[in-house]
PDB file of N, CA and C in Angstrom:
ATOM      1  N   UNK A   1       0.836  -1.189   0.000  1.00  0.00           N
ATOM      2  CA  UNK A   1       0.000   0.000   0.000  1.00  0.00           C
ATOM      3  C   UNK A   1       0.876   1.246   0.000  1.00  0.00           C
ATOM      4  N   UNK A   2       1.664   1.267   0.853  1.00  0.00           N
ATOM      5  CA  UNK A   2       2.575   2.284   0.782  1.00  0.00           C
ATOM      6  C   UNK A   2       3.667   2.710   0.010  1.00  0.00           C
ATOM      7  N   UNK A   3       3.664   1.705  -1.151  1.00  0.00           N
ATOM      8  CA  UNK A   3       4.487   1.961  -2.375  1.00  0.00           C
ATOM      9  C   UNK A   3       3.894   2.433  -3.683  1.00  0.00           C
ATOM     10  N   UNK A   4       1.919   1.976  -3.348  1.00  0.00           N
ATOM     11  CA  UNK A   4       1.429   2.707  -4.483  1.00  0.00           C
ATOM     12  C   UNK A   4       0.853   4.072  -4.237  1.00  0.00           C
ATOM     13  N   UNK A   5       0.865   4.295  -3.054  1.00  0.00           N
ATOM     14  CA  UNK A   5       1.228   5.787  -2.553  1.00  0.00           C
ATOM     15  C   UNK A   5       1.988   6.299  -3.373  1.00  0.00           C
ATOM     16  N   UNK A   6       3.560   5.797  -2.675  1.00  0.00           N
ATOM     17  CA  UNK A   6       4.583   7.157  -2.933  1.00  0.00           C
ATOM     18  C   UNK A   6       4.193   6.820  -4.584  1.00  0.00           C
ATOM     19  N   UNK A   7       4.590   5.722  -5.532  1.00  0.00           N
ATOM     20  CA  UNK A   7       4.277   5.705  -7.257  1.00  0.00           C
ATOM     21  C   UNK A   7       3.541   6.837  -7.685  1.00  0.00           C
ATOM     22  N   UNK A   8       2.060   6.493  -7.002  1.00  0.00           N
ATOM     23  CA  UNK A   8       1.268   7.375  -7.537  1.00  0.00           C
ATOM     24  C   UNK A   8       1.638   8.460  -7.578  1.00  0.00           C
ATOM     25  N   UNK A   9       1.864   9.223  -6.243  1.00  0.00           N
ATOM     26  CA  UNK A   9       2.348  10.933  -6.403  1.00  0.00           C
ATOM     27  C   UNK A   9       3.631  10.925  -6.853  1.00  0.00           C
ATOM     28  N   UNK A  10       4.645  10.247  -6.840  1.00  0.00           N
ATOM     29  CA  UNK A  10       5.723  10.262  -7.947  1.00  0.00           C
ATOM     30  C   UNK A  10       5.923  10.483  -9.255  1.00  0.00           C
ATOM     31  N   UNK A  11       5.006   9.636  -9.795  1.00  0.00           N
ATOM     32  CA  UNK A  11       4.543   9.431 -10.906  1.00  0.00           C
ATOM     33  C   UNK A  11       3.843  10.629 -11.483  1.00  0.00           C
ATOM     34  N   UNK A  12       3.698  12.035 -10.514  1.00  0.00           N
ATOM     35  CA  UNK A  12       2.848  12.885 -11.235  1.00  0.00           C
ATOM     36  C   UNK A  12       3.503  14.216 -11.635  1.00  0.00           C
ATOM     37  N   UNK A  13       5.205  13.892 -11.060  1.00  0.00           N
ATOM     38  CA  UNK A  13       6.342  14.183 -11.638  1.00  0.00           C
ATOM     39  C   UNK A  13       6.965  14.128 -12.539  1.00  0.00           C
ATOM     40  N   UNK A  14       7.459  12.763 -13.012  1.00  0.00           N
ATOM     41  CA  UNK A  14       8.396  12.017 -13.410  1.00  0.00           C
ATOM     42  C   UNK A  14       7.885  10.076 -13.355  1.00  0.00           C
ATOM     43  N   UNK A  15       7.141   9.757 -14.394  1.00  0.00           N
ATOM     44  CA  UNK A  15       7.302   8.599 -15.120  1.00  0.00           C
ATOM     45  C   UNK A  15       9.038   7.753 -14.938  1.00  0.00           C
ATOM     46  N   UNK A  16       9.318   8.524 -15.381  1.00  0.00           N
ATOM     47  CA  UNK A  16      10.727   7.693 -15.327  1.00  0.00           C
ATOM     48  C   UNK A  16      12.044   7.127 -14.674  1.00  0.00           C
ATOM     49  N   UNK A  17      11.914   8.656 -13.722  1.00  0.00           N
ATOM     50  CA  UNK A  17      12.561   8.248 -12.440  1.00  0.00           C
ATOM     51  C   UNK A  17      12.002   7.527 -11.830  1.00  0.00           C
ATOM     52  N   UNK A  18      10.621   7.378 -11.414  1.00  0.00           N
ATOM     53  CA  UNK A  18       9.722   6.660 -10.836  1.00  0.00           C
ATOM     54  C   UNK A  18      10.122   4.503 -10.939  1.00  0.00           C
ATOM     55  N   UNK A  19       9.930   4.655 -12.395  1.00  0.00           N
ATOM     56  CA  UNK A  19       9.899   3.352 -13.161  1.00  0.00           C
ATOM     57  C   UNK A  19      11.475   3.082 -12.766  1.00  0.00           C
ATOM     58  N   UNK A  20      12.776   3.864 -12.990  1.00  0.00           N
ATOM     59  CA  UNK A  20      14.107   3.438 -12.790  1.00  0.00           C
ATOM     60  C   UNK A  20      14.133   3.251 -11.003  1.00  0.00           C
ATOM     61  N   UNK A  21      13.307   4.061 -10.469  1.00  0.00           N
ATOM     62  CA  UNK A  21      13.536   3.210  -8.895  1.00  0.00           C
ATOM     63  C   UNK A  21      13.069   2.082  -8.898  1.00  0.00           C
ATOM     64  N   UNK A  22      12.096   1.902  -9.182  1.00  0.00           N
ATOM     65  CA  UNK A  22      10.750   0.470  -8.882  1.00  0.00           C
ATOM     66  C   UNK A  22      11.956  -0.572  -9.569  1.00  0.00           C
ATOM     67  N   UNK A  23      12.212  -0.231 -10.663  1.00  0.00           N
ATOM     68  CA  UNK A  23      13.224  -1.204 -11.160  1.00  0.00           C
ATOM     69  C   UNK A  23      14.511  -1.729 -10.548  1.00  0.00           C
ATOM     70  N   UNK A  24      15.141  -0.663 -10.212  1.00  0.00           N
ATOM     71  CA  UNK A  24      15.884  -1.174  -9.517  1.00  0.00           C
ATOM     72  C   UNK A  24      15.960  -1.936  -8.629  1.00  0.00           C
ATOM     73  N   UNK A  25      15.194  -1.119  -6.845  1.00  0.00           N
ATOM     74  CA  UNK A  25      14.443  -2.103  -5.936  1.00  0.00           C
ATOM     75  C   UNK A  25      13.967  -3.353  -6.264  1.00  0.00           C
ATOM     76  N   UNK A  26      13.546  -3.730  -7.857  1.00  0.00           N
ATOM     77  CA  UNK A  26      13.124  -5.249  -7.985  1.00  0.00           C
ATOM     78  C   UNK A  26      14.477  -6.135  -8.176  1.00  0.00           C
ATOM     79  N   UNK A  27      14.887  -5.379  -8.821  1.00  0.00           N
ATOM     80  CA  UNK A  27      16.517  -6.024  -9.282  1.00  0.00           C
ATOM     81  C   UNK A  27      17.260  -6.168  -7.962  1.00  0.00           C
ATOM     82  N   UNK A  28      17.479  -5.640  -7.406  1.00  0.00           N
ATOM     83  CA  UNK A  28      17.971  -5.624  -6.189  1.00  0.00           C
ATOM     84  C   UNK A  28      17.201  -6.842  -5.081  1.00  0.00           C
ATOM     85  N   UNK A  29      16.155  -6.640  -5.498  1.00  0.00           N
ATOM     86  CA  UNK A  29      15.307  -7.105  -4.521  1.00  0.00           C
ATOM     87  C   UNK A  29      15.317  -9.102  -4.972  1.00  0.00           C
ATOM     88  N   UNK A  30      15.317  -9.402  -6.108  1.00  0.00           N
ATOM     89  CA  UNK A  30      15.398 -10.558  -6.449  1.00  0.00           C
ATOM     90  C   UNK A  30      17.184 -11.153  -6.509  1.00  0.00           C
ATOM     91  N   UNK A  31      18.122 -10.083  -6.425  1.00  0.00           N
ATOM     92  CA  UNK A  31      19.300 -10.766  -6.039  1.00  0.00           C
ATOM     93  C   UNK A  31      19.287 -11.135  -5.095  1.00  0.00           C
ATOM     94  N   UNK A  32      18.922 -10.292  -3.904  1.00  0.00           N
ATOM     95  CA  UNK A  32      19.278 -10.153  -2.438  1.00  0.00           C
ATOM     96  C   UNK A  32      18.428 -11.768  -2.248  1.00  0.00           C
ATOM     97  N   UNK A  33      17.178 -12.247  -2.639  1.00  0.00           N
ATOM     98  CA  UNK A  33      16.154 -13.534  -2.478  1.00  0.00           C
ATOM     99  C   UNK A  33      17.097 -14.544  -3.026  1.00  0.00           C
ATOM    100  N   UNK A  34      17.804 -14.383  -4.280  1.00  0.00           N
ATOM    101  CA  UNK A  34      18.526 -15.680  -4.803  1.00  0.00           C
ATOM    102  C   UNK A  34      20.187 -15.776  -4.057  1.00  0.00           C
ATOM    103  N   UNK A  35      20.526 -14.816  -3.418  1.00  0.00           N
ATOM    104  CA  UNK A  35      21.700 -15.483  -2.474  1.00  0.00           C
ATOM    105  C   UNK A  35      21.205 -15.887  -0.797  1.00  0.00           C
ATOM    106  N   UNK A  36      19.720 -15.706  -0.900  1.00  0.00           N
ATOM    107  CA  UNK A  36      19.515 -16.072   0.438  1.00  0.00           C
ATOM    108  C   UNK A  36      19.645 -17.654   0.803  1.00  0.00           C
ATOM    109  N   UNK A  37      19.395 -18.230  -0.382  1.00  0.00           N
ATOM    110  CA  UNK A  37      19.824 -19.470   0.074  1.00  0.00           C
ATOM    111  C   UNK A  37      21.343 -20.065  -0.051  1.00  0.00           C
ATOM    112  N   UNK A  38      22.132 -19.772  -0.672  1.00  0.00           N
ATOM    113  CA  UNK A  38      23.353 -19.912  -0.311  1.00  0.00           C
ATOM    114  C   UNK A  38      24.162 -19.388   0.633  1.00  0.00           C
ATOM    115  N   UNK A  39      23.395 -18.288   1.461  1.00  0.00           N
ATOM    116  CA  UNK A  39      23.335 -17.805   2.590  1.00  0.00           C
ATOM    117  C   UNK A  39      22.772 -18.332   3.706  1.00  0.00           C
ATOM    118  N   UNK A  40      21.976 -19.492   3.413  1.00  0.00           N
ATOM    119  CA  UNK A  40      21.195 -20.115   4.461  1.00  0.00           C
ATOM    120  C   UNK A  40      20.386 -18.593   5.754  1.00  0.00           C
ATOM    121  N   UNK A  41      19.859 -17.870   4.628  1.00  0.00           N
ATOM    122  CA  UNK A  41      19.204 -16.348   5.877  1.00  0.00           C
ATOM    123  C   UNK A  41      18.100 -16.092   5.766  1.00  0.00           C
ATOM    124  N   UNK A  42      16.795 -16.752   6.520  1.00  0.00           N
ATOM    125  CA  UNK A  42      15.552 -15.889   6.537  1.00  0.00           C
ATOM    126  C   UNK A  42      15.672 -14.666   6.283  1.00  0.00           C
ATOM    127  N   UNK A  43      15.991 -13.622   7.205  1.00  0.00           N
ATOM    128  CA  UNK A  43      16.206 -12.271   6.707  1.00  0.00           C
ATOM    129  C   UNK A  43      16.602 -11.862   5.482  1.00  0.00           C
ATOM    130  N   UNK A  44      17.330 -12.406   4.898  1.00  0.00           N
ATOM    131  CA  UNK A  44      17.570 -11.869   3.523  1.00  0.00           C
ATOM    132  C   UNK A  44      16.614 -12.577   2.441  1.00  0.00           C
ATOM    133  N   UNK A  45      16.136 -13.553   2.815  1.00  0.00           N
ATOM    134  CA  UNK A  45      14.152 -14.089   2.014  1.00  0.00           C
ATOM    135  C   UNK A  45      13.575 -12.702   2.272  1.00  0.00           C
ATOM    136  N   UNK A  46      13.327 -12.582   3.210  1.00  0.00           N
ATOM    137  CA  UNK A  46      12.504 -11.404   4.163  1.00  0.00           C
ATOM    138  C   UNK A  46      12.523 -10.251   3.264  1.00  0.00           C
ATOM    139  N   UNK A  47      13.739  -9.630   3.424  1.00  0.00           N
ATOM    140  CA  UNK A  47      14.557  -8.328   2.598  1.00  0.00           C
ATOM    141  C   UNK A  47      13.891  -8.581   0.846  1.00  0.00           C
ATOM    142  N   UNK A  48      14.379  -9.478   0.795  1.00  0.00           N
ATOM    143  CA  UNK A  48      14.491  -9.783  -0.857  1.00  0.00           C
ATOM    144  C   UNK A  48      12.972  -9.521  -1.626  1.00  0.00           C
ATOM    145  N   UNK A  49      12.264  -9.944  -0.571  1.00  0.00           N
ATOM    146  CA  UNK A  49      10.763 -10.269  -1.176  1.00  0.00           C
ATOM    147  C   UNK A  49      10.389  -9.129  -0.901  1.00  0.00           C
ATOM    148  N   UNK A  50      10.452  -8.574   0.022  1.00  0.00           N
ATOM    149  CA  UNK A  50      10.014  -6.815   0.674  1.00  0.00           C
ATOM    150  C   UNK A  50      10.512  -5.952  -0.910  1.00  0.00           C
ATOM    151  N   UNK A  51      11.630  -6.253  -1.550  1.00  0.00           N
ATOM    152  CA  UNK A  51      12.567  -5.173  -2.197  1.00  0.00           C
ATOM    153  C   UNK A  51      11.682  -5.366  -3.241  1.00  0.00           C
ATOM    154  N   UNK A  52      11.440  -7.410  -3.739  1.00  0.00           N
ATOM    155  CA  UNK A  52      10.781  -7.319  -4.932  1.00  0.00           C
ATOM    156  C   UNK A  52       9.527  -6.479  -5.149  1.00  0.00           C
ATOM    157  N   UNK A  53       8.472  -6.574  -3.737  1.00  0.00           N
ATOM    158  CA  UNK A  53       7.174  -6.279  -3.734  1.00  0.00           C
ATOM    159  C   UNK A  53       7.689  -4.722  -3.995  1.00  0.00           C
ATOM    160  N   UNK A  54       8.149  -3.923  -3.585  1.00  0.00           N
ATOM    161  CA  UNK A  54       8.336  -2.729  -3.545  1.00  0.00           C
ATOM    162  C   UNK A  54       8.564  -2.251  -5.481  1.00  0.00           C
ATOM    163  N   UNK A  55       9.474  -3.061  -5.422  1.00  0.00           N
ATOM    164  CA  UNK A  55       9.835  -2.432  -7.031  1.00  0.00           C
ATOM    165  C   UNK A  55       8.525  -2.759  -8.017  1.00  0.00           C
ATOM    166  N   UNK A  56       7.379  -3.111  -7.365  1.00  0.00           N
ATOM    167  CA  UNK A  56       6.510  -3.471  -8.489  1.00  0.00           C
ATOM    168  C   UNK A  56       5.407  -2.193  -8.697  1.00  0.00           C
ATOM    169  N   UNK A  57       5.871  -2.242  -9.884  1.00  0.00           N
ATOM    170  CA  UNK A  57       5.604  -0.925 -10.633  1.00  0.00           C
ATOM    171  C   UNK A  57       4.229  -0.758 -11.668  1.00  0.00           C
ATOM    172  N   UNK A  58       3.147  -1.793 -10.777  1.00  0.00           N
ATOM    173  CA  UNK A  58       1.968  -1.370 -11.685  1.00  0.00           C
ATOM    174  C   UNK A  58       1.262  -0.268 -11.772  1.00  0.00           C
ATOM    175  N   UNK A  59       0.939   0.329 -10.297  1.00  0.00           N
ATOM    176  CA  UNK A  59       0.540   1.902  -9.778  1.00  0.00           C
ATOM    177  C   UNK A  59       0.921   3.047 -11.244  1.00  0.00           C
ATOM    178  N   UNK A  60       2.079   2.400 -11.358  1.00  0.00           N
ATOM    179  CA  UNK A  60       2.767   3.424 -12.547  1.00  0.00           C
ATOM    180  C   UNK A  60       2.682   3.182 -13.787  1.00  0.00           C
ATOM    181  N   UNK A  61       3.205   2.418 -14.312  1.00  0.00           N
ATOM    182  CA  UNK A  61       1.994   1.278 -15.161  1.00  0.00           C
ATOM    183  C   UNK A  61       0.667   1.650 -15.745  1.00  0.00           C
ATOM    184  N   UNK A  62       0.110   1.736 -15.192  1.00  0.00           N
ATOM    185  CA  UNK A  62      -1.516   1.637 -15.393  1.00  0.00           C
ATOM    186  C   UNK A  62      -1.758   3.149 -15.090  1.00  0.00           C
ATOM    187  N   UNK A  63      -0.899   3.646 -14.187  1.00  0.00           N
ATOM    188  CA  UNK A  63      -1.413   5.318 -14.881  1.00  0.00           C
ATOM    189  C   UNK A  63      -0.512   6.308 -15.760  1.00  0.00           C
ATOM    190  N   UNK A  64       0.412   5.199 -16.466  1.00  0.00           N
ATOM    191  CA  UNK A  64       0.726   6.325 -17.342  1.00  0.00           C
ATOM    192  C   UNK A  64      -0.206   5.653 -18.529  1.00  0.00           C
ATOM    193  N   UNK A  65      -0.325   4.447 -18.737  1.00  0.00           N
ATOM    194  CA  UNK A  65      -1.776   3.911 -19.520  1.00  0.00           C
ATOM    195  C   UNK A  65      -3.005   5.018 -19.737  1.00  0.00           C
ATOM    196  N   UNK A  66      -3.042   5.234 -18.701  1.00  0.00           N
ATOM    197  CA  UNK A  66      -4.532   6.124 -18.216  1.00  0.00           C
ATOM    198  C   UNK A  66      -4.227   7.843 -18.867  1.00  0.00           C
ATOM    199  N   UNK A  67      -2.915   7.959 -18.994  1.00  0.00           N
ATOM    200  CA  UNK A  67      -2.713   9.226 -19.107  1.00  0.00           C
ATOM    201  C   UNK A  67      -2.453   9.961 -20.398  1.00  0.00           C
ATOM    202  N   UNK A  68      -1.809   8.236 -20.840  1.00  0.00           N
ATOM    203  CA  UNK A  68      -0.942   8.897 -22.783  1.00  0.00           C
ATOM    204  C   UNK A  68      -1.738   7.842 -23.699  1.00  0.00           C
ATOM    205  N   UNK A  69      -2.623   6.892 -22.830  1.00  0.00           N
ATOM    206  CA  UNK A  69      -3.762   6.710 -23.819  1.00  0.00           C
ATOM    207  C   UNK A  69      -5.101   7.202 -23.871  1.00  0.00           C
ATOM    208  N   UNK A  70      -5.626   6.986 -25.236  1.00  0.00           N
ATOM    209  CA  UNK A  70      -7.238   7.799 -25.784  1.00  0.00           C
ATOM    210  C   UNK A  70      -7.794   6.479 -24.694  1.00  0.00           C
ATOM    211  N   UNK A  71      -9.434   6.739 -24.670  1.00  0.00           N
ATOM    212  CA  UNK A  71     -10.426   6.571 -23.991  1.00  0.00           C
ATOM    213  C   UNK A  71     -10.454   5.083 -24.697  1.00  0.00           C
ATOM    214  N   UNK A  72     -10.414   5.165 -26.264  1.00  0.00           N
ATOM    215  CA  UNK A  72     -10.816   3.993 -26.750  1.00  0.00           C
ATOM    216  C   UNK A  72      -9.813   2.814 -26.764  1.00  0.00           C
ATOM    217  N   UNK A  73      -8.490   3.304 -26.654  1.00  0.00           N
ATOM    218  CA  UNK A  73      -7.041   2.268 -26.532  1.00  0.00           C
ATOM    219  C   UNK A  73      -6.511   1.869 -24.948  1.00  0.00           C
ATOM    220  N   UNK A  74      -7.460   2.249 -23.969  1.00  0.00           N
ATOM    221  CA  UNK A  74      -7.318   1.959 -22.921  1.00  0.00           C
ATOM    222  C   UNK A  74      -7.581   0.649 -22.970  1.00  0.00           C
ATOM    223  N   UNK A  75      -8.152  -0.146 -22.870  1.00  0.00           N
ATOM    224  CA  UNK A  75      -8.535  -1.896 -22.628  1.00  0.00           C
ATOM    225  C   UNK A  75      -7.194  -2.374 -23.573  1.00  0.00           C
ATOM    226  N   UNK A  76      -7.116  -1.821 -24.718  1.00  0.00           N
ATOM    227  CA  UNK A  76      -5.379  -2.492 -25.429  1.00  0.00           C
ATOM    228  C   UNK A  76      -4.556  -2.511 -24.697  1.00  0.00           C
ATOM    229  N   UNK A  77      -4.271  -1.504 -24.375  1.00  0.00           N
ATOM    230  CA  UNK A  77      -3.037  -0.986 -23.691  1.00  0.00           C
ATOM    231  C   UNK A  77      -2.911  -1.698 -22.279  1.00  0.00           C
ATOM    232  N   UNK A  78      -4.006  -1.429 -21.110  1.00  0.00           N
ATOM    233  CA  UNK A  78      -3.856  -2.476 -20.555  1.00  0.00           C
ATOM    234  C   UNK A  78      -4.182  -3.992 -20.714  1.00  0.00           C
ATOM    235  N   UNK A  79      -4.603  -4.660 -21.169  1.00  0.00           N
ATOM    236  CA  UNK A  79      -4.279  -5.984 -22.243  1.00  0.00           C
ATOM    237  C   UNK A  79      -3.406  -6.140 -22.219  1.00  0.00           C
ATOM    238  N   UNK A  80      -2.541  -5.490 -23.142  1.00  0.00           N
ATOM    239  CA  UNK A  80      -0.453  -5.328 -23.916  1.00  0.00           C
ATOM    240  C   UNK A  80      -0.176  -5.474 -22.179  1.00  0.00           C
ATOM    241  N   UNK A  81      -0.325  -4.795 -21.174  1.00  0.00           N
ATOM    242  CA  UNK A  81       0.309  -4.591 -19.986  1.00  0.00           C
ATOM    243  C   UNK A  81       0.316  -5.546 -19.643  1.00  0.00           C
ATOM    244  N   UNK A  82      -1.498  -6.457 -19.057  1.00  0.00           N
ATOM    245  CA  UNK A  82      -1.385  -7.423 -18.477  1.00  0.00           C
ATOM    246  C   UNK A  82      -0.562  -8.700 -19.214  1.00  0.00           C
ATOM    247  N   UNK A  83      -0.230  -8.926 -20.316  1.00  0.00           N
ATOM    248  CA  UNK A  83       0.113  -9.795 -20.949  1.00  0.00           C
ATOM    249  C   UNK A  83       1.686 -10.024 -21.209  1.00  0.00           C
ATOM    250  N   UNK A  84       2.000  -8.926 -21.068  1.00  0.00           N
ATOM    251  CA  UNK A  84       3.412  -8.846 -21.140  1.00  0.00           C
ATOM    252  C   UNK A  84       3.876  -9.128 -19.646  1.00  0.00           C
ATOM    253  N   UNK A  85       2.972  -9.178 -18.480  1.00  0.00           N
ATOM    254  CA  UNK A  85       3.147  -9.479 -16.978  1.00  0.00           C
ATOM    255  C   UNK A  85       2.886 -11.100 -17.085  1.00  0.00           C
ATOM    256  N   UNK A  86       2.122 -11.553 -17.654  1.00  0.00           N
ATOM    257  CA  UNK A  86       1.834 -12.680 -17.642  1.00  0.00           C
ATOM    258  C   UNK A  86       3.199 -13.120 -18.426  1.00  0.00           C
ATOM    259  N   UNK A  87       3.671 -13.189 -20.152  1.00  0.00           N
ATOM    260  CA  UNK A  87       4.961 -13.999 -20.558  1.00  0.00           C
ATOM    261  C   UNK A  87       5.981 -13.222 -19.331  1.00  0.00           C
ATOM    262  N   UNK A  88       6.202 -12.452 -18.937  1.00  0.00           N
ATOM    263  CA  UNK A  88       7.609 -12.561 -18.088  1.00  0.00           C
ATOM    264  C   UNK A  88       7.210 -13.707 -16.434  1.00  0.00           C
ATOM    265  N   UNK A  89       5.991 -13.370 -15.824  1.00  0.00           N
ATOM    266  CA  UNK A  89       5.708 -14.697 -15.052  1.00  0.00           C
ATOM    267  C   UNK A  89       5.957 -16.162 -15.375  1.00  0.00           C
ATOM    268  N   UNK A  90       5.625 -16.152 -16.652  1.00  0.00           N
ATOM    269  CA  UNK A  90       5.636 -17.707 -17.160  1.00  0.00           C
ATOM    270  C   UNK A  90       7.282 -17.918 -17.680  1.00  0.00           C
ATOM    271  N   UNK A  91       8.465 -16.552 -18.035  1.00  0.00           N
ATOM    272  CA  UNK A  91       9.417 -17.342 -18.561  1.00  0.00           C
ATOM    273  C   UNK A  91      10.474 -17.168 -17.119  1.00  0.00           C
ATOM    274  N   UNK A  92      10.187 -16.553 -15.916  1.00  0.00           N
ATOM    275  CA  UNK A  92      10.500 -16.897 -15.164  1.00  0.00           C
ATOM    276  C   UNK A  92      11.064 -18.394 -14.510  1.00  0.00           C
ATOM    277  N   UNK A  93      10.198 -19.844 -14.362  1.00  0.00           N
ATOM    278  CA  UNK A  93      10.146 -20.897 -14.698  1.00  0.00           C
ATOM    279  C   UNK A  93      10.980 -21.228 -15.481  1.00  0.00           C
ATOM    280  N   UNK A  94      10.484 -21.218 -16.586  1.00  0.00           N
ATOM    281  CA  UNK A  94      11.185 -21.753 -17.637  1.00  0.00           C
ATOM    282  C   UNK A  94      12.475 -21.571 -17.970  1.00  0.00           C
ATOM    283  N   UNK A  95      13.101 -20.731 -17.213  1.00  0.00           N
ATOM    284  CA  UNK A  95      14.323 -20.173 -17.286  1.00  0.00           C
ATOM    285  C   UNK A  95      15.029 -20.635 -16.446  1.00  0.00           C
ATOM    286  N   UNK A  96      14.516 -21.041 -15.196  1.00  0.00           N
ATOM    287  CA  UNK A  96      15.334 -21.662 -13.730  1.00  0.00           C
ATOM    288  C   UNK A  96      15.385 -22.879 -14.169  1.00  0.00           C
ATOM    289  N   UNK A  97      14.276 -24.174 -14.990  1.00  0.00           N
ATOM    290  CA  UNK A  97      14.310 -25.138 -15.405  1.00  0.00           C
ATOM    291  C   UNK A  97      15.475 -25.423 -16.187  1.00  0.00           C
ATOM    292  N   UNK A  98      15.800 -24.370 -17.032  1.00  0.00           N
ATOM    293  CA  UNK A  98      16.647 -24.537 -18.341  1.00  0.00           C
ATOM    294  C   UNK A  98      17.873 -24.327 -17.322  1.00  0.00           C
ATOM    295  N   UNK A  99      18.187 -23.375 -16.430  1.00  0.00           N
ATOM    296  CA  UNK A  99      19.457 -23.173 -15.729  1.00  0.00           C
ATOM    297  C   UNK A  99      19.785 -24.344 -14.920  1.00  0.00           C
ATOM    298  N   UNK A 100      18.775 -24.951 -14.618  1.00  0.00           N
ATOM    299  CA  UNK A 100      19.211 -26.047 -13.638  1.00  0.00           C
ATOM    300  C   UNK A 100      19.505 -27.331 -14.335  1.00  0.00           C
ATOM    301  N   UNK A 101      18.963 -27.675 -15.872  1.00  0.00           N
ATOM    302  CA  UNK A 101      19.426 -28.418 -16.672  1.00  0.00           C
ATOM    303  C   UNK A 101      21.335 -28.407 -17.210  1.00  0.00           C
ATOM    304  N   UNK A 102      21.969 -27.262 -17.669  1.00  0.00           N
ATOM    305  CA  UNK A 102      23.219 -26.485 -17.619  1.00  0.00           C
ATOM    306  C   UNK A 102      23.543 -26.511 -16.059  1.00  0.00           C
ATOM    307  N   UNK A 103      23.536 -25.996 -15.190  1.00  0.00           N
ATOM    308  CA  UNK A 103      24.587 -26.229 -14.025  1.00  0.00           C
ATOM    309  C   UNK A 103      23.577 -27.185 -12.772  1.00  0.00           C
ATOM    310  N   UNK A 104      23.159 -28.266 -12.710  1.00  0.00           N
ATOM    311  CA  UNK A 104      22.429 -28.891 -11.798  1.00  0.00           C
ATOM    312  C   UNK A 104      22.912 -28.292 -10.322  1.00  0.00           C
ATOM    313  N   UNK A 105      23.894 -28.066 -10.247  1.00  0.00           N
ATOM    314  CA  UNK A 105      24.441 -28.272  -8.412  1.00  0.00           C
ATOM    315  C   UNK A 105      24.735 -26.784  -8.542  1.00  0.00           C
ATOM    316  N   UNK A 106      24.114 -25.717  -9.124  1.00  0.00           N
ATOM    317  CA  UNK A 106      24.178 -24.575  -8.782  1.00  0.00           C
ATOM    318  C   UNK A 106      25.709 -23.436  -9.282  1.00  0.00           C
ATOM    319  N   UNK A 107      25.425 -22.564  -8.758  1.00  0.00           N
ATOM    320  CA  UNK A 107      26.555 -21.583  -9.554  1.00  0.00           C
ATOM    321  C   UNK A 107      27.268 -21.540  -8.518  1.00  0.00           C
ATOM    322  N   UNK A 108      27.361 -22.555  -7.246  1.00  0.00           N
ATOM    323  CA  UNK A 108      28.381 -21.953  -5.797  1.00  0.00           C
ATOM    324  C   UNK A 108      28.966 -23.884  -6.332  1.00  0.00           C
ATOM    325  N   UNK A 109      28.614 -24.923  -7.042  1.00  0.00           N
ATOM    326  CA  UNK A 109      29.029 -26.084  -7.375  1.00  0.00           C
ATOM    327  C   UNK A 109      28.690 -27.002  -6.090  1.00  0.00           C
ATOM    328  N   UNK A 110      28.174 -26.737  -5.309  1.00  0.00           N
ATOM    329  CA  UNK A 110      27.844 -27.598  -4.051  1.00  0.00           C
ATOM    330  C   UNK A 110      26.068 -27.941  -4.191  1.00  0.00           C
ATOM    331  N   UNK A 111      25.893 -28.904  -4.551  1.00  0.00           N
ATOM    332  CA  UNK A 111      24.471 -29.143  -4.427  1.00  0.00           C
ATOM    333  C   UNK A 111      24.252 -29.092  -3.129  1.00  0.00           C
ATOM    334  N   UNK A 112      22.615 -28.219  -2.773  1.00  0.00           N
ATOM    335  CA  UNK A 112      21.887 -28.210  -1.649  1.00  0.00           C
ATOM    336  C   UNK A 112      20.677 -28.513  -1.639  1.00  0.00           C
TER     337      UNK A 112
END
């Protein structure tokens, strides 16, 4: 809740700075989750997932949708949005599958 706060009134600035924080914080936020287990650290699960949720940048998203599209390209546009959320969900998967096929015992070489 308190991230589509600050987005929103961010966002009524600057689109872009907005989108390069959220981004980052996710990037950040999904490293910090994938060394937590070679870290063996709740807290850094904790951290990681906090950073991802934070960097998620639909608030912003959906109102610059609202803002630089016509009345009638709104349902496209968000469509194109939701859908392009959906293939990066789904190649998520498919990508850890394929990585774990190429290095089985991980990028530290110690299976856990």
């Amino acid at each position: 809740i308190l991230s589509s706060i600050l987005y929103s009134w961010w966002s009524s600035y600057s689109y872009k700075r907005a989108l390069i924080f959220a981004s980052l914080c996710c990037m950040v936020g999904n490293i910090v989750y994938a060394l937590a287990l070679p870290c063996n650290s709740l807290p850094m699960v904790l951290l990681g997932r906090m950073l991802t949720g934070f960097g998620s940048a639909r608030v912003i998203n959906r109102r610059y949708i609202a803002d630089y599209y016509s009345i009638e390209e709104r349902t496209s546009g968000m469509a194109d949005f939701v859908s392009a959320s959906a293939v990066g969900m789904a190649l998520g998967p498919g990508l850890a599958a394929f990585l774990d096929i190429i290095a089985p015992d991980g990028l530290s070489g110690t299976n856990t």
